[in-house]
Protein backbone atom coordinates (compact mmCIF):
# COMPACT_ATOMS: atom_id res chain seq x y z
CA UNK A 1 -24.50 8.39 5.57
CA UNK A 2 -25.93 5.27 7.26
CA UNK A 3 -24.00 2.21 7.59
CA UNK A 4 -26.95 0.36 5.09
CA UNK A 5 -25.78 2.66 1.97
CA UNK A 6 -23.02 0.04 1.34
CA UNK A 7 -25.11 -2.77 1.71
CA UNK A 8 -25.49 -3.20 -2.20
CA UNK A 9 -21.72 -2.91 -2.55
CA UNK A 10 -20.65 -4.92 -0.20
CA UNK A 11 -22.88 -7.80 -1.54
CA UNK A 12 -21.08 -7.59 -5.26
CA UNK A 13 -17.76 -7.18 -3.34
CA UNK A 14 -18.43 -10.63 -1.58
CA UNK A 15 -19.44 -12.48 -5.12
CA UNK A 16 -16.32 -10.85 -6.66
CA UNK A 17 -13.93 -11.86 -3.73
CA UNK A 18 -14.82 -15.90 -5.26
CA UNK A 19 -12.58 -14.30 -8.20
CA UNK A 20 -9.31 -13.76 -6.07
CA UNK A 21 -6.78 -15.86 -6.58
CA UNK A 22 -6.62 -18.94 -4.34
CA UNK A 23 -3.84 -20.86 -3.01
CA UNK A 24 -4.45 -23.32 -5.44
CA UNK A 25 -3.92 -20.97 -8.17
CA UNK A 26 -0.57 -19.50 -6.50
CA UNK A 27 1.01 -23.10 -6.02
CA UNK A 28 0.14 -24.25 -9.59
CA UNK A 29 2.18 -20.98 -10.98
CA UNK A 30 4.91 -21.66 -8.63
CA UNK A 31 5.43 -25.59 -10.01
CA UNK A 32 4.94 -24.91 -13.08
CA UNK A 33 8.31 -25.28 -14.96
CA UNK A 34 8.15 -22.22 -17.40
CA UNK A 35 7.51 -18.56 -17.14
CA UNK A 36 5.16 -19.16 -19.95
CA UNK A 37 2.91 -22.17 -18.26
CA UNK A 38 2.64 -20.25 -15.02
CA UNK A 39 1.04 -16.88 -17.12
CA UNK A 40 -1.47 -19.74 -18.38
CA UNK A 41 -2.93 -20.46 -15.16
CA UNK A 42 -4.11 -17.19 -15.11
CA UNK A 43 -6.50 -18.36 -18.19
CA UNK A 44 -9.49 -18.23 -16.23
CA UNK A 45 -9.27 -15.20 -14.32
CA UNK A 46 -9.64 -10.94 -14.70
CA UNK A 47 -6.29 -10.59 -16.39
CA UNK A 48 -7.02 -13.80 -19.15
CA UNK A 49 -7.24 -11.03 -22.03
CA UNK A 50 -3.59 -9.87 -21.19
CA UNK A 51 -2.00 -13.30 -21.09
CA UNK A 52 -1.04 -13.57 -24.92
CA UNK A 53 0.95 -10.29 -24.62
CA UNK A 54 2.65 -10.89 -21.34
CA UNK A 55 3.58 -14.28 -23.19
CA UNK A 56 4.99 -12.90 -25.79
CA UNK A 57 6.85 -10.08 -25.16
CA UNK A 58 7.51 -11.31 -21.03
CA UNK A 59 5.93 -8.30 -19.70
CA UNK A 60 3.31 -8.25 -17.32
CA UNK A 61 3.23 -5.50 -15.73
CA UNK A 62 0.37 -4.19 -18.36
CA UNK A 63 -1.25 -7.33 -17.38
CA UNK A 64 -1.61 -6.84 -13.78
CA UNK A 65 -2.17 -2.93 -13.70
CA UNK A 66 -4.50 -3.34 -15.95
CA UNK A 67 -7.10 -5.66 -13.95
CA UNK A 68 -5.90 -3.17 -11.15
CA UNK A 69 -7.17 -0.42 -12.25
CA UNK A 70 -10.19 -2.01 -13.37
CA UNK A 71 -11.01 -3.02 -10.10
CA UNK A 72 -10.71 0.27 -8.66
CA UNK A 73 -13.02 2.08 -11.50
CA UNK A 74 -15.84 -0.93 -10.48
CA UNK A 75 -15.66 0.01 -6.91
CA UNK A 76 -15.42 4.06 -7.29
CA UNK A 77 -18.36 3.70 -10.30
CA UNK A 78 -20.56 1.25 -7.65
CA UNK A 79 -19.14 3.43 -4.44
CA UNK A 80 -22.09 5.37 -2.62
CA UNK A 81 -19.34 7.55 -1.21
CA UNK A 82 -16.88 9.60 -3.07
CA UNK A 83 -15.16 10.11 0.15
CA UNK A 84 -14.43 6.11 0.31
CA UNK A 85 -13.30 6.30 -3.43
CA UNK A 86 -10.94 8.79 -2.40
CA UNK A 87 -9.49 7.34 0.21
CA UNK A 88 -9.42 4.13 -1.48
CA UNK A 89 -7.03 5.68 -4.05
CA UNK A 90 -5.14 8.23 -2.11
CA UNK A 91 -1.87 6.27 -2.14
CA UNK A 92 -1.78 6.43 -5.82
CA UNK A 93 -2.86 10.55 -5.67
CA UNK A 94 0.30 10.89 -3.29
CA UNK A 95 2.63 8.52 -5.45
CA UNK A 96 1.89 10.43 -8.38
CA UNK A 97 2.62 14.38 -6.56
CA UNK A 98 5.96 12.80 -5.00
CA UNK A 99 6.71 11.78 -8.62
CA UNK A 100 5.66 15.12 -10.78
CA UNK A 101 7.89 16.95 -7.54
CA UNK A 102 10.95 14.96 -8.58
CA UNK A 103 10.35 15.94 -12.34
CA UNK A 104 10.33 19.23 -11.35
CA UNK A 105 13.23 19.22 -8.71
CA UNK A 106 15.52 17.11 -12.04
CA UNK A 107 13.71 18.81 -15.13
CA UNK A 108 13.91 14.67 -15.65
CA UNK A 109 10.76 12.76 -17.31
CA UNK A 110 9.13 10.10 -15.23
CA UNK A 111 5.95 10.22 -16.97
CA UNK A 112 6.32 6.18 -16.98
CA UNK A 113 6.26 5.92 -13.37
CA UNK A 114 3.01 7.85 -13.55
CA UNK A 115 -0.51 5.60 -12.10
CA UNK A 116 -3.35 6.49 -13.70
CA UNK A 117 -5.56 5.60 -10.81
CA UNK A 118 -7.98 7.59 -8.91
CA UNK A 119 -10.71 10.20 -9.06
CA UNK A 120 -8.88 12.83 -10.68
CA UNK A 121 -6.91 13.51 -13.65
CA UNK A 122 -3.41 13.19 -13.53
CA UNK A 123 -2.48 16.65 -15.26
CA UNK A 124 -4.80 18.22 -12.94
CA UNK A 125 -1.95 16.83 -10.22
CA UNK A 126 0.70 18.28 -12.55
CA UNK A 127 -0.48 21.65 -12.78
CA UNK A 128 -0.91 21.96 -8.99
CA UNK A 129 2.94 20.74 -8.48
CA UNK A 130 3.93 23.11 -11.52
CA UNK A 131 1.93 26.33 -10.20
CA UNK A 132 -0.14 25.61 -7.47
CA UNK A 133 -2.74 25.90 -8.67
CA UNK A 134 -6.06 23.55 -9.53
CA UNK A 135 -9.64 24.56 -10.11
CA UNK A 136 -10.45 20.58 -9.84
CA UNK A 137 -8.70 19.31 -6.64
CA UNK A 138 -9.48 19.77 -3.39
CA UNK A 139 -8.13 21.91 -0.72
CA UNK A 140 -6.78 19.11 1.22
CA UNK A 141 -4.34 18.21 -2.09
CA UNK A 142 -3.92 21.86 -3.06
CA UNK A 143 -2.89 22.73 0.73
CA UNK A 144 -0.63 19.83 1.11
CA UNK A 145 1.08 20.59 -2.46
CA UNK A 146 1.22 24.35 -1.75
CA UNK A 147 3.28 23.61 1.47
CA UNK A 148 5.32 21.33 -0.10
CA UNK A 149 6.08 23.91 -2.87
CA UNK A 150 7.25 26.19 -0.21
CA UNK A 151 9.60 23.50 1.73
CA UNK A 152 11.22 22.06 -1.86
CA UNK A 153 11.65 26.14 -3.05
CA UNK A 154 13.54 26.60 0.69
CA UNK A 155 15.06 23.40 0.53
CA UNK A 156 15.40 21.42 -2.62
CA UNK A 157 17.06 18.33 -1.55
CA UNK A 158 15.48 15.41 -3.69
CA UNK A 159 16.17 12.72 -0.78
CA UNK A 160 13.59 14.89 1.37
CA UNK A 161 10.40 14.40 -1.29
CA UNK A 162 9.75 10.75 -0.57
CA UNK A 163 9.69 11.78 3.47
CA UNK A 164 7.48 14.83 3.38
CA UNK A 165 5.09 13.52 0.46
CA UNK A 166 4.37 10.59 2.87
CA UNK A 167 4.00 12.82 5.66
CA UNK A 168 1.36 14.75 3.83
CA UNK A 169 -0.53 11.26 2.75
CA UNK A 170 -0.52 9.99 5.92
CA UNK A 171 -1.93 13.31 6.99
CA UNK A 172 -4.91 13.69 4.38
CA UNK A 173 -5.49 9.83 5.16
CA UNK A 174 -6.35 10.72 8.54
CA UNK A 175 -8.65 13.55 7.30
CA UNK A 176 -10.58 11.26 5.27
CA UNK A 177 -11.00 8.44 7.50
CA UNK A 178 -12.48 11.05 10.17
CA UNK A 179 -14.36 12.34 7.82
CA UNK A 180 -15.99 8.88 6.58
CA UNK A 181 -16.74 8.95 10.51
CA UNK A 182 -16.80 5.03 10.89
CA UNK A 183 -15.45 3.50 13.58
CA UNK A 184 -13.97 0.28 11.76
CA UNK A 185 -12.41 2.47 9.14
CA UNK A 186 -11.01 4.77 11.84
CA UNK A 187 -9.45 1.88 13.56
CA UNK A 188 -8.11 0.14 10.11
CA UNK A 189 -6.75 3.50 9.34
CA UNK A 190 -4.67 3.84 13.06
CA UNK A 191 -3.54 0.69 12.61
CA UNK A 192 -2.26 1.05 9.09
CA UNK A 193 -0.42 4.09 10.29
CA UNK A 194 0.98 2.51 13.09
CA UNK A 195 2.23 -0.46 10.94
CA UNK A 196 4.09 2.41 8.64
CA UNK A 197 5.53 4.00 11.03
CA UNK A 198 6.80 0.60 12.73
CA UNK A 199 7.81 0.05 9.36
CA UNK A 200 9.82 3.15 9.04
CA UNK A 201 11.36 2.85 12.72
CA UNK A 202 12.96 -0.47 12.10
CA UNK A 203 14.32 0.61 8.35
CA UNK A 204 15.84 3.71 10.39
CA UNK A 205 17.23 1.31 13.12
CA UNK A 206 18.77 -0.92 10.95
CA UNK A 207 20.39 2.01 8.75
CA UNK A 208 21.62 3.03 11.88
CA UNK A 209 19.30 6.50 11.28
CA UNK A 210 18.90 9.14 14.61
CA UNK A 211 16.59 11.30 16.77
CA UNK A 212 16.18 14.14 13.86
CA UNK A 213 15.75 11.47 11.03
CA UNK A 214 12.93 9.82 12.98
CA UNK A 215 11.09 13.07 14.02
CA UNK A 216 10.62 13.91 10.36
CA UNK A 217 9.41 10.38 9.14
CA UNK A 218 7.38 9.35 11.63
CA UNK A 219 3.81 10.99 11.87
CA UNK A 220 1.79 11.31 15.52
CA UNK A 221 -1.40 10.58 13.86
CA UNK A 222 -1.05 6.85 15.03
CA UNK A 223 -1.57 5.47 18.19
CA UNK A 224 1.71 5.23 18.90
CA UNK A 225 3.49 8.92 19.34
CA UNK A 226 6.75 10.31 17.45
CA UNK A 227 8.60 10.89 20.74
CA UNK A 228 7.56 7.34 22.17
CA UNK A 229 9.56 6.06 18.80
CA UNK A 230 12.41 8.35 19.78
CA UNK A 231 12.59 7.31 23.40
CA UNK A 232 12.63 3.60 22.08
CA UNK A 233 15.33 4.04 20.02
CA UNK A 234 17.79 5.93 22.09
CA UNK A 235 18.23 2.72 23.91
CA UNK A 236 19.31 0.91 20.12
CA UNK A 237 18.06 -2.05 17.97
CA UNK A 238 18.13 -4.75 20.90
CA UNK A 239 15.93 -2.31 22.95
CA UNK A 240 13.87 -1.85 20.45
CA UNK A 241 13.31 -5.84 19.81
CA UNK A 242 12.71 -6.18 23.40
CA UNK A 243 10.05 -3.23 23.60
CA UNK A 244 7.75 -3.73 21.02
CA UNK A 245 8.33 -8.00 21.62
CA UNK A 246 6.77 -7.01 24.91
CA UNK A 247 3.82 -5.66 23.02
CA UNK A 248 0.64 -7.34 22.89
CA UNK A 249 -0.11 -5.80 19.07
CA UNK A 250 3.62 -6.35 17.34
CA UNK A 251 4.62 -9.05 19.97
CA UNK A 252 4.02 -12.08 17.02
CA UNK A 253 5.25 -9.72 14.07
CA UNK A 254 8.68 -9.07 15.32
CA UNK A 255 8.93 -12.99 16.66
CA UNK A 256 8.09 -13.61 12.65
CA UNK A 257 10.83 -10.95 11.92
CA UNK A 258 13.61 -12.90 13.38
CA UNK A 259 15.33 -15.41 11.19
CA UNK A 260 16.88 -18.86 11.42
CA UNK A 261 20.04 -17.85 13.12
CA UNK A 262 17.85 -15.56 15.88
CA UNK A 263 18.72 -12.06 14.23
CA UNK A 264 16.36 -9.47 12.85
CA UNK A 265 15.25 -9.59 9.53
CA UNK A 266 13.87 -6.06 7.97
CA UNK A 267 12.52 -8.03 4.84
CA UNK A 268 10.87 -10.63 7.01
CA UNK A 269 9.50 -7.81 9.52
CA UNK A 270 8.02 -5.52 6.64
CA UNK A 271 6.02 -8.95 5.22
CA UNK A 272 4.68 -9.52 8.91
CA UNK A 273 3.54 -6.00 8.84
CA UNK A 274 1.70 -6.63 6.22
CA UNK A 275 0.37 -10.02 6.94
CA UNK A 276 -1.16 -8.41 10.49
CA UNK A 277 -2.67 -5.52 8.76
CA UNK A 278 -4.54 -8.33 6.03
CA UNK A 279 -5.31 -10.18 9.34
CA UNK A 280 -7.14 -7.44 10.59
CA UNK A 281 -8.89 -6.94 7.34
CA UNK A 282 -10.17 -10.47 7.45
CA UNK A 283 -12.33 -9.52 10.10
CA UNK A 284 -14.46 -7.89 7.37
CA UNK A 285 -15.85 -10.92 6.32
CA UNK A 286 -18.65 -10.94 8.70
CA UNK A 287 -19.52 -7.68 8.75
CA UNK A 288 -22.77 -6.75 6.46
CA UNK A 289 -22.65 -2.98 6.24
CA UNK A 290 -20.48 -0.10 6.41
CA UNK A 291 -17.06 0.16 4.30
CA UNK A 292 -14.29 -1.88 5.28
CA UNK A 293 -15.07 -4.35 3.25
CA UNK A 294 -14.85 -2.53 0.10
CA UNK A 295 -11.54 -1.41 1.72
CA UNK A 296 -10.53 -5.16 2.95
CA UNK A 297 -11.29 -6.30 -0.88
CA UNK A 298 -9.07 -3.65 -2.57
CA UNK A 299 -6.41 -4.71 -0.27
CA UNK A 300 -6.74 -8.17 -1.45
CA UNK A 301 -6.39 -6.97 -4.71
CA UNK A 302 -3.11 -5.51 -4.10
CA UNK A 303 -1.64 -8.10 -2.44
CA UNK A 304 -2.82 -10.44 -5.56
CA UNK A 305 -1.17 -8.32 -7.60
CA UNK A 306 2.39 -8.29 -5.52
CA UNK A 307 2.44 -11.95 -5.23
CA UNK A 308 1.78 -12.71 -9.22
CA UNK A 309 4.36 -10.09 -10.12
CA UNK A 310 6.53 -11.89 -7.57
CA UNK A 311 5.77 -15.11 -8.83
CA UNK A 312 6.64 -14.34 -12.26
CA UNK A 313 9.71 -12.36 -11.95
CA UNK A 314 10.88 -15.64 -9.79
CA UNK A 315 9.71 -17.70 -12.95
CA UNK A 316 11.87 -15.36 -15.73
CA UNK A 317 15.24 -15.26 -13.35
CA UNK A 318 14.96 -18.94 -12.34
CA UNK A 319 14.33 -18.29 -8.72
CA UNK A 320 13.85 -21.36 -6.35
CA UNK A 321 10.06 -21.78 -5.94
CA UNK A 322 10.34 -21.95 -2.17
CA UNK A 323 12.29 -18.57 -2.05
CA UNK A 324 9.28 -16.85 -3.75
CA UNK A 325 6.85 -19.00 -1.37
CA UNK A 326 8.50 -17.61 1.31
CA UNK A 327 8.31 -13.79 -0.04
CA UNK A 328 4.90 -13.73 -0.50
CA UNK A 329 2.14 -11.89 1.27
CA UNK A 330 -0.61 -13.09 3.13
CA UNK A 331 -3.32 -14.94 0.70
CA UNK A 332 -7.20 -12.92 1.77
CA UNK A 333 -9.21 -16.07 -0.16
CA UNK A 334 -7.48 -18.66 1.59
């Protein structure tokens, strides 16, 4: 597929991206004095016709996945690749087979925690975890869950799904983004893993986590390998600060990561992580064809999402304003 087939879509994706929030929007929500005023700003916007409800009964959550997941169905309907669409979604895919293995590790129900988001059904998921079998998914899914059937029948330990179920996404995300053979997308996609797996060295530093723990959480399909992680870590957290400070790509993130009083933060390190991998997708803006910017405007979407959901669980526990300011992710429209 040429880089031209997303022209179309990318031209709608640049009119809707005037729709994201703006800064403007965020700091009117954040002074305004009651949960219920700061749901009204949203008046205007994608999620206006879930207001009254969220009002009244001081949910939201139905609010915001609702504009979510009509986002995603706009994009995967306008999409000139189903490959795209399914990487697009394939965090959801993988959040939904880690949760349908716990049901069937607990015989527990967690059919709330189910997302209905992506290009297949989710009972077509649930029968593949159940059996192993699916005449609808593909054989990346039905490979990954197979083998994962296996390891939870040899080892059922329900602390091990959430680390080999992200193993197995971050695996199949690789897949795809080879297979959508684009070079922007294939860098995006490095650099997300890397980010993760940065993500997941630090938590394991600062939960004082070893050598074995490491080598089955950390993936080499970054840039940056599994044993390099290791060797880093053998020398403790200050070696670690030192190394990747030295770093030319995570030199500003863990600077961001330290706190007033000069010591690491994990929460302030995971929102840098994030910031630099919207940073990156703001480079999208001036590029006319090819798909990150389909990807870059999803991501936006997300990250809209977090912060409203942030802002108004700040509003209903009476949360500082500045506190939430200062947990939010990085605005895309700004």
């Amino acid at each position: 597929m040429q880089d031209s087939s997303y022209g179309p879509l990318n031209t709608t994706v640049r009119v809707q991206e005037t729709n994201l929030l703006k800064q403007s929007d965020y700091d009117r929500m954040l002074s305004a004095k009651t949960y219920e005023d700061a749901v009204r700003v949203l008046a205007d916007t994608g999620y206006r016709e879930g207001i009254e409800e969220a009002i009244q009964t001081r949910e939201y959550d139905d609010m915001l996945m609702d504009e979510l997941k009509e986002t995603y169905q706009w994009i995967m309907d306008q999409s000139p690749s189903p490959v795209l669409s399914e990487l697009m979604t394939l965090s959801y895919a993988y959040h939904n087979i880690k949760v349908l293995f716990k049901e069937e590790l607990t015989g527990k129900d967690f059919d709330q925690t189910l997302i209905d988001i992506g290009l297949y059904p989710i009972y077509e998921f649930r029968r593949a975890v159940s059996q192993g079998q699916s005449d609808v998914l593909p054989k990346w899914y039905m490979q990954n869950i197979i083998n994962l059937r296996i390891e939870f029948a040899e080892t059922p330990r329900l602390n091990d799904i959430d680390i080999f179920v992200d193993r197995a996404y971050v695996h199949h995300l690789k897949r795809l983004s080879e297979e959508i053979a684009d070079q922007d997308v294939t860098r995006y996609i490095e650099k997300l893993i890397d980010n993760t797996n940065m993500s997941i060295f630090f938590r394991a530093m600062a939960n004082d986590r070893g050598r074995t723990h490491l080598q089955a959480t950390i993936t080499n399909e970054g840039a940056i390998s599994t044993d390099y992680f290791v060797e880093v870590a053998e020398g403790g957290m200050e070696n670690a600060i030192r190394v990747f400070s030295d770093s030319p790509d995570y030199r500003d993130i863990v600077a961001e990561a330290m706190d007033d009083q000069g010591e690491f933060s994990l929460r302030r390190f995971e929102q840098a992580i994030d910031n630099a991998t919207e940073t990156y997708l703001q480079q999208s803006r001036f590029l006319v064809f090819g798909p990150l910017p389909v990807l870059a405007f999803i991501s936006a979407k997300e990250i809209e999402v977090k912060n409203i959901r942030l802002v108004l669980t700040g509003k209903i526990n009476n949360i500082e304003s500045d506190i939430v300011r200062d947990r939010m992710r990085l605005d895309y429209a700004v």
